[in-house]
PDB file of N, CA and C in Angstrom:
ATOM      1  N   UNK A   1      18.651 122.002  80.259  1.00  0.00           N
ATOM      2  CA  UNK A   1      19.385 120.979  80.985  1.00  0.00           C
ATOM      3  C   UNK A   1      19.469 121.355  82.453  1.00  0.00           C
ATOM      4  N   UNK A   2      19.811 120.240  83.278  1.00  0.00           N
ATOM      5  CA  UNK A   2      19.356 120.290  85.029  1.00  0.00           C
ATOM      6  C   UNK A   2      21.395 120.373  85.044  1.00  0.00           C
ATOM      7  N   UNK A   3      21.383 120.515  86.569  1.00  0.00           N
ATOM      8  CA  UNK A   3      22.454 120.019  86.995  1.00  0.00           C
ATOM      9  C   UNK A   3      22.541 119.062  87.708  1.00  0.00           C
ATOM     10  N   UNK A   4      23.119 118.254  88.247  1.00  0.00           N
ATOM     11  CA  UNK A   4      23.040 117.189  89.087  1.00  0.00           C
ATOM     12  C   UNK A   4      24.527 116.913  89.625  1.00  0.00           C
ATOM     13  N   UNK A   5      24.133 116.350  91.207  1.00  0.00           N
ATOM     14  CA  UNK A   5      25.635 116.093  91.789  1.00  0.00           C
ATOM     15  C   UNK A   5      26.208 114.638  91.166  1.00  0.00           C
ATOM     16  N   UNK A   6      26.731 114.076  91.673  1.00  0.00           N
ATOM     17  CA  UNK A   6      26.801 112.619  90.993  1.00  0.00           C
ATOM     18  C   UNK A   6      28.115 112.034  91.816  1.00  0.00           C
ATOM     19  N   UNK A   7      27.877 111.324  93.401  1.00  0.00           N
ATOM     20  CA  UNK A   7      28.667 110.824  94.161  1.00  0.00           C
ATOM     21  C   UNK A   7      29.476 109.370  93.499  1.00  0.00           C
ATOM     22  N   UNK A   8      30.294 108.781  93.658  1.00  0.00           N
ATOM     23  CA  UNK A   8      30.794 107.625  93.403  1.00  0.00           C
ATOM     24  C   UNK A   8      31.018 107.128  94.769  1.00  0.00           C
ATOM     25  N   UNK A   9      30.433 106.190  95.482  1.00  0.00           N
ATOM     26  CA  UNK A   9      30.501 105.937  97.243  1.00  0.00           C
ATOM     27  C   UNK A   9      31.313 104.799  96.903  1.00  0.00           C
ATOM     28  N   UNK A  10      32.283 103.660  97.944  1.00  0.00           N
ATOM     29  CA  UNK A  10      32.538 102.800  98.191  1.00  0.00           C
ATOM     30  C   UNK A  10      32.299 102.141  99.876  1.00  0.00           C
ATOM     31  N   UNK A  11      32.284 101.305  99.809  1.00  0.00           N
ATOM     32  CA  UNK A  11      32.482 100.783 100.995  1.00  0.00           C
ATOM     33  C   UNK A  11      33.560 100.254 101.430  1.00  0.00           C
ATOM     34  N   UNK A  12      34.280 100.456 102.524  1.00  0.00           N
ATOM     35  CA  UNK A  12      35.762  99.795 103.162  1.00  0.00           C
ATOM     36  C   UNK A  12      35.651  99.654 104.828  1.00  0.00           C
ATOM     37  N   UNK A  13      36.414  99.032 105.358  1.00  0.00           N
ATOM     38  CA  UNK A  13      36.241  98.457 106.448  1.00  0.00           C
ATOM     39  C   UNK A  13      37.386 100.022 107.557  1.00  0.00           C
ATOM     40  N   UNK A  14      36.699 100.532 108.539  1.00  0.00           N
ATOM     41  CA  UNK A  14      36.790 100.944 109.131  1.00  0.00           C
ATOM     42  C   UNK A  14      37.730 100.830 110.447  1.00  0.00           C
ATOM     43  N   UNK A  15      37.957 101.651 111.553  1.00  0.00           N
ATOM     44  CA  UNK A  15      38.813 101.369 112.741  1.00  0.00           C
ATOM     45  C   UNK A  15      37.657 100.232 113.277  1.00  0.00           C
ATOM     46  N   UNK A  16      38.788  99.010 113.790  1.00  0.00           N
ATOM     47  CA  UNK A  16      37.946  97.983 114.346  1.00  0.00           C
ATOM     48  C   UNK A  16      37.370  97.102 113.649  1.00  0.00           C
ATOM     49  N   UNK A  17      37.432  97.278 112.588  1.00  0.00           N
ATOM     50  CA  UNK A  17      36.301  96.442 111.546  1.00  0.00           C
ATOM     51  C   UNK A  17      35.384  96.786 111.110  1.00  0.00           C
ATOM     52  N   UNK A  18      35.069  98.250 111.636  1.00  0.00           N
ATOM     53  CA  UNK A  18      33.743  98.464 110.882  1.00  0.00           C
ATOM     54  C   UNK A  18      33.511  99.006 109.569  1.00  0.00           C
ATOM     55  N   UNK A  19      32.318  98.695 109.005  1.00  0.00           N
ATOM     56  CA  UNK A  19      32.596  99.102 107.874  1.00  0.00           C
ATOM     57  C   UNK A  19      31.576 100.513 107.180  1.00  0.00           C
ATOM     58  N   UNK A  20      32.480 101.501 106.996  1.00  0.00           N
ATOM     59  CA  UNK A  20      32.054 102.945 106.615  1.00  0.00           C
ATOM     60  C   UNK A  20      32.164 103.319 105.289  1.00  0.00           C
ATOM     61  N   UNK A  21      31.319 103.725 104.851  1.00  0.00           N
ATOM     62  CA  UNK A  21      30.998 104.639 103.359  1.00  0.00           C
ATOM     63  C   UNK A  21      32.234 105.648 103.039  1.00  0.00           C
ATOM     64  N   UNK A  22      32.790 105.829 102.007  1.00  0.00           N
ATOM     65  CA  UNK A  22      33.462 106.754 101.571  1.00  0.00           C
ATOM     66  C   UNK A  22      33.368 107.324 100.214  1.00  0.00           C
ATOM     67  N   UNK A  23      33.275 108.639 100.285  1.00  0.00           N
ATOM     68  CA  UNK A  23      33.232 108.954  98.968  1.00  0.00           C
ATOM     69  C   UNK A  23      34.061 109.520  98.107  1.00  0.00           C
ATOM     70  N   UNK A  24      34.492 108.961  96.755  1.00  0.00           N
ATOM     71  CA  UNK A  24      35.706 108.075  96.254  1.00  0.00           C
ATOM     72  C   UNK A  24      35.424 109.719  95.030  1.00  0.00           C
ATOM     73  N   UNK A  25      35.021 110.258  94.787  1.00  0.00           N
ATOM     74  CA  UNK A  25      34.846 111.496  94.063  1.00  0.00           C
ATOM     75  C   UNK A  25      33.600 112.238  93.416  1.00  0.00           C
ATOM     76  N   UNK A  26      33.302 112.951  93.648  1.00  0.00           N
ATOM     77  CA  UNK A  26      32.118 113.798  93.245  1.00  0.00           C
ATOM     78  C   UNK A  26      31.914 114.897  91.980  1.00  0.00           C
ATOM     79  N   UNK A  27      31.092 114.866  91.289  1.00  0.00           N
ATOM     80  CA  UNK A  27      31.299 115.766  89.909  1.00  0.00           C
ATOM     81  C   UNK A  27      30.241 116.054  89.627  1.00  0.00           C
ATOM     82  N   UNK A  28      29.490 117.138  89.111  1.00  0.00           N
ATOM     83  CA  UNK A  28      28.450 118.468  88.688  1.00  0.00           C
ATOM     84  C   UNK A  28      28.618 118.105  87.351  1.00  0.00           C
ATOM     85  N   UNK A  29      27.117 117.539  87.039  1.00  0.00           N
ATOM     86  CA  UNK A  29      27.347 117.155  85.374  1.00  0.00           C
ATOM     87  C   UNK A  29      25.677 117.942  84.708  1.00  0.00           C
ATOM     88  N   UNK A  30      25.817 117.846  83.931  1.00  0.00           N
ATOM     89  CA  UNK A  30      24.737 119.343  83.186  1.00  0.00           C
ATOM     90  C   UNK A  30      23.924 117.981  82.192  1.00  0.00           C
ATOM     91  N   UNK A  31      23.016 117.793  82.484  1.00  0.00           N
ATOM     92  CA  UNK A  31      22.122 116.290  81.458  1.00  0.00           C
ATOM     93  C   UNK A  31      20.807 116.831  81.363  1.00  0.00           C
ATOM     94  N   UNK A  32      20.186 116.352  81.070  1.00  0.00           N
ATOM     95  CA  UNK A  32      18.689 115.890  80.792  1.00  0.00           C
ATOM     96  C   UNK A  32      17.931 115.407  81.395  1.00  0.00           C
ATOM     97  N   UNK A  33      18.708 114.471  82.223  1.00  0.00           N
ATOM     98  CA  UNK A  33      18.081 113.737  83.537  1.00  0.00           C
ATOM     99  C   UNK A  33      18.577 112.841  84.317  1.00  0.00           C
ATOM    100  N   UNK A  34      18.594 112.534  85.082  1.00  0.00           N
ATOM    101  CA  UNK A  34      19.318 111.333  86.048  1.00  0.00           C
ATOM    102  C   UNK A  34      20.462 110.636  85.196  1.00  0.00           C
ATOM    103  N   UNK A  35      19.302 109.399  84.188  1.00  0.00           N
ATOM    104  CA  UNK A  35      20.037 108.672  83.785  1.00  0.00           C
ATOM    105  C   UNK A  35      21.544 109.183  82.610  1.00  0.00           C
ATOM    106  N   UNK A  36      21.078 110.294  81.782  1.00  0.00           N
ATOM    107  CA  UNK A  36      21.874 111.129  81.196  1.00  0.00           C
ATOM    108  C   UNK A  36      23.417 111.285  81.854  1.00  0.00           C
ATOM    109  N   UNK A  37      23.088 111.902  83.248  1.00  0.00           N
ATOM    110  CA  UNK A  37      23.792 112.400  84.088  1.00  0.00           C
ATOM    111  C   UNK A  37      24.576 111.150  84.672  1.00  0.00           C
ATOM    112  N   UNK A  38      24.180 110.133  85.449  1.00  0.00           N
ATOM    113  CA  UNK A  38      24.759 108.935  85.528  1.00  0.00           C
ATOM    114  C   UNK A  38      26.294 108.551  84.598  1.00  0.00           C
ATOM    115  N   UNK A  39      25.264 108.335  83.315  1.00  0.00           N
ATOM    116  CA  UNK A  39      26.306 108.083  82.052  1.00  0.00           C
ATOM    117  C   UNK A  39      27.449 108.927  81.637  1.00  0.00           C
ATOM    118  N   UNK A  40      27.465 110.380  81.980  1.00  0.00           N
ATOM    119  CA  UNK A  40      28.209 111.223  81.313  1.00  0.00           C
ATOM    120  C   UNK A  40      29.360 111.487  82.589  1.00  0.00           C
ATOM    121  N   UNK A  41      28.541 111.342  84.221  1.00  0.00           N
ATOM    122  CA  UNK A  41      29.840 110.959  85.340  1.00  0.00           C
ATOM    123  C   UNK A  41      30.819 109.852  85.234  1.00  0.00           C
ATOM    124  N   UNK A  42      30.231 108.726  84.642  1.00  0.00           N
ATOM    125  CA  UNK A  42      30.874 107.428  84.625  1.00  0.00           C
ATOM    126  C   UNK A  42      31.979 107.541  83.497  1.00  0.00           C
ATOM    127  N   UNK A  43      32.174 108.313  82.792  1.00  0.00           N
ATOM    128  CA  UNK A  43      32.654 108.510  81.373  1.00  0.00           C
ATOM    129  C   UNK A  43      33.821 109.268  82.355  1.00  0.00           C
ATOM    130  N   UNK A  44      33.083 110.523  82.644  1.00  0.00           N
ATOM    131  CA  UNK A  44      34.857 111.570  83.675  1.00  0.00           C
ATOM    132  C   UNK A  44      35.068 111.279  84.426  1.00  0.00           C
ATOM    133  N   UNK A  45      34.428 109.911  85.487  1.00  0.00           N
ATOM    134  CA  UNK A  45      35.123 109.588  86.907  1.00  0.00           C
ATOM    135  C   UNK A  45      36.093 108.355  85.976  1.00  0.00           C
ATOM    136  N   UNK A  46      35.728 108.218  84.775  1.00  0.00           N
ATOM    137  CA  UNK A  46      36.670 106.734  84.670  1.00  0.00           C
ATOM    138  C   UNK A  46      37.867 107.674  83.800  1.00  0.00           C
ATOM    139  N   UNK A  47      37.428 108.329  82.880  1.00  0.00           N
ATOM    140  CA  UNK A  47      39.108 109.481  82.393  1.00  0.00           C
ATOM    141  C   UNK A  47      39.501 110.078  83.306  1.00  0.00           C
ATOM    142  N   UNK A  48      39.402 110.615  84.178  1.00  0.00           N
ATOM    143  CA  UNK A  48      39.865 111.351  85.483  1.00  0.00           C
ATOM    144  C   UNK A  48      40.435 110.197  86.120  1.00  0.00           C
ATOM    145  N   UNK A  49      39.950 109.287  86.383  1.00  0.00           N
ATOM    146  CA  UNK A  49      40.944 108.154  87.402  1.00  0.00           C
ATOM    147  C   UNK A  49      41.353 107.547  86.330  1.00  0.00           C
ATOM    148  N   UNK A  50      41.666 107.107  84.927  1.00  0.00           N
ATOM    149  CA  UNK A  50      42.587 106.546  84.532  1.00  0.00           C
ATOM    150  C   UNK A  50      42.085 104.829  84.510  1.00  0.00           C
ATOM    151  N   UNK A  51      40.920 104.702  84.773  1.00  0.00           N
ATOM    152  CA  UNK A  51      39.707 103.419  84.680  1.00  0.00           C
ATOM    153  C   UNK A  51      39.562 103.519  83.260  1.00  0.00           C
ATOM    154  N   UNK A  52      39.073 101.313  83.376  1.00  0.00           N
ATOM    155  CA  UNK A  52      38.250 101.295  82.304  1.00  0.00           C
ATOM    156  C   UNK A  52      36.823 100.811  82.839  1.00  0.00           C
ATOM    157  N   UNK A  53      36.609 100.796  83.926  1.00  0.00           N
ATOM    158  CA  UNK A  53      35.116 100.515  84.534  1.00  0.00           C
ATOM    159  C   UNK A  53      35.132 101.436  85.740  1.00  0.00           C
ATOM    160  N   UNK A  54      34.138 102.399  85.831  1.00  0.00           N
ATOM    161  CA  UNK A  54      34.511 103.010  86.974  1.00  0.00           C
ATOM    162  C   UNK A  54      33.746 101.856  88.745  1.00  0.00           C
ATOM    163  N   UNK A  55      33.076 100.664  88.504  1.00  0.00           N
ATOM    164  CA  UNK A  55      33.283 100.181  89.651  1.00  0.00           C
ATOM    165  C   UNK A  55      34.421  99.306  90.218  1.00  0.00           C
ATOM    166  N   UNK A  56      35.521 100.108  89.439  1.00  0.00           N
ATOM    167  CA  UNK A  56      36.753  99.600  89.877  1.00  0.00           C
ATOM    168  C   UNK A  56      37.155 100.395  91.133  1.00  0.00           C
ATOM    169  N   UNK A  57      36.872 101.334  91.647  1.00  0.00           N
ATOM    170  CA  UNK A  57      36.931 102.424  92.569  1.00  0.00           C
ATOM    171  C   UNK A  57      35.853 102.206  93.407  1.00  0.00           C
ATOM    172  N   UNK A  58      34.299 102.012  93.047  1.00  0.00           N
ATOM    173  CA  UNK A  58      33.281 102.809  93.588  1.00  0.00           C
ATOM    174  C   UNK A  58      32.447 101.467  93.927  1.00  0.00           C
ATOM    175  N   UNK A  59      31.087 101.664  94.550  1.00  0.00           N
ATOM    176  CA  UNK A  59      30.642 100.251  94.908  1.00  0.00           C
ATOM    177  C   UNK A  59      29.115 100.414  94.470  1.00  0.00           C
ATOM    178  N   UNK A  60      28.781 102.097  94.369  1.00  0.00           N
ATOM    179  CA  UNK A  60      27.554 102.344  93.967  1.00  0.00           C
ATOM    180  C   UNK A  60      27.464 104.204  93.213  1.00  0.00           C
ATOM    181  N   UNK A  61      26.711 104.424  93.060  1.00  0.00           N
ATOM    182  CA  UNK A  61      26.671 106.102  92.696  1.00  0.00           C
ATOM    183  C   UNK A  61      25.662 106.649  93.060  1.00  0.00           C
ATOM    184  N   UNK A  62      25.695 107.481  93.803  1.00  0.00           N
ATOM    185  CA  UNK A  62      24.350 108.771  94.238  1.00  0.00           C
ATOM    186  C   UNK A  62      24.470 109.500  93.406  1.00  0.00           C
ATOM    187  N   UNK A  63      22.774 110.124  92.951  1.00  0.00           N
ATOM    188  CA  UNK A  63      22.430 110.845  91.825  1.00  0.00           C
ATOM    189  C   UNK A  63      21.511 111.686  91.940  1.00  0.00           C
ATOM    190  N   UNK A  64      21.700 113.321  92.246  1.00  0.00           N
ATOM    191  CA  UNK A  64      20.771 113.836  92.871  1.00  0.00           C
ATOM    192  C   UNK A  64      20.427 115.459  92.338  1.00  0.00           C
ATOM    193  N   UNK A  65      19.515 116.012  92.197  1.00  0.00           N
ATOM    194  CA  UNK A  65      19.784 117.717  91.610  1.00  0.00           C
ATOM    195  C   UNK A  65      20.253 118.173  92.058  1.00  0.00           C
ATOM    196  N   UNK A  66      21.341 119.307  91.403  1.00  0.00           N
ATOM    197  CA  UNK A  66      22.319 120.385  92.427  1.00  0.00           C
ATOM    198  C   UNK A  66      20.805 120.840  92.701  1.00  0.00           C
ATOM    199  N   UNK A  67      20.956 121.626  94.324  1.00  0.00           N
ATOM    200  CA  UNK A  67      20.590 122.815  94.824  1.00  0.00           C
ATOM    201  C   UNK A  67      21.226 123.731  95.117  1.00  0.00           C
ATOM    202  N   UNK A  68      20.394 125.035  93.821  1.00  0.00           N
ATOM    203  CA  UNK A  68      21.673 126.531  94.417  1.00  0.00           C
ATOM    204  C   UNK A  68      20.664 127.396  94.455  1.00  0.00           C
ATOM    205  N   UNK A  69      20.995 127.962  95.983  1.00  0.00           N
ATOM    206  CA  UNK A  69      20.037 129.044  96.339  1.00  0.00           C
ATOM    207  C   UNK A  69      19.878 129.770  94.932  1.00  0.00           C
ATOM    208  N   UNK A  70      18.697 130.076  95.000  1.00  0.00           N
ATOM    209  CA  UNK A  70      17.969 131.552  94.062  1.00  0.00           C
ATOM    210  C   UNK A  70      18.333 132.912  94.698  1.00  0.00           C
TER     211      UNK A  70
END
């Protein structure tokens, strides 16, 4: 199994109106592969926040391999 980061981003409106990315919580999940990993964040970002959909918080999810130095 890989590791992978697994962002939950939203979008909200910024000083002035603009509108900036934020990221709403991040979690290190141990899968098989992307999609694995996807599924098994969406499961602890929604028990951890107390969700029953986690795009109740989030607007999209980044999904990417940890990198740890060797």
């Amino acid at each position: 199994m890989a590791t992978y980061v697994v962002r939950f981003m939203k979008n909200v409106l910024g000083e002035y109106g603009r509108q900036c990315e934020v990221c709403q919580g991040t979690l290190e999940v141990d899968a098989a592969d992307e999609n694995e990993a996807t599924e098994r964040a969406k499961a602890k970002f929604c028990e951890d926040q107390a969700l029953h959909h986690w795009s109740l918080h989030a607007d999209r999810i980044h999904v990417k391999p940890a990198d740890f130095p060797s």
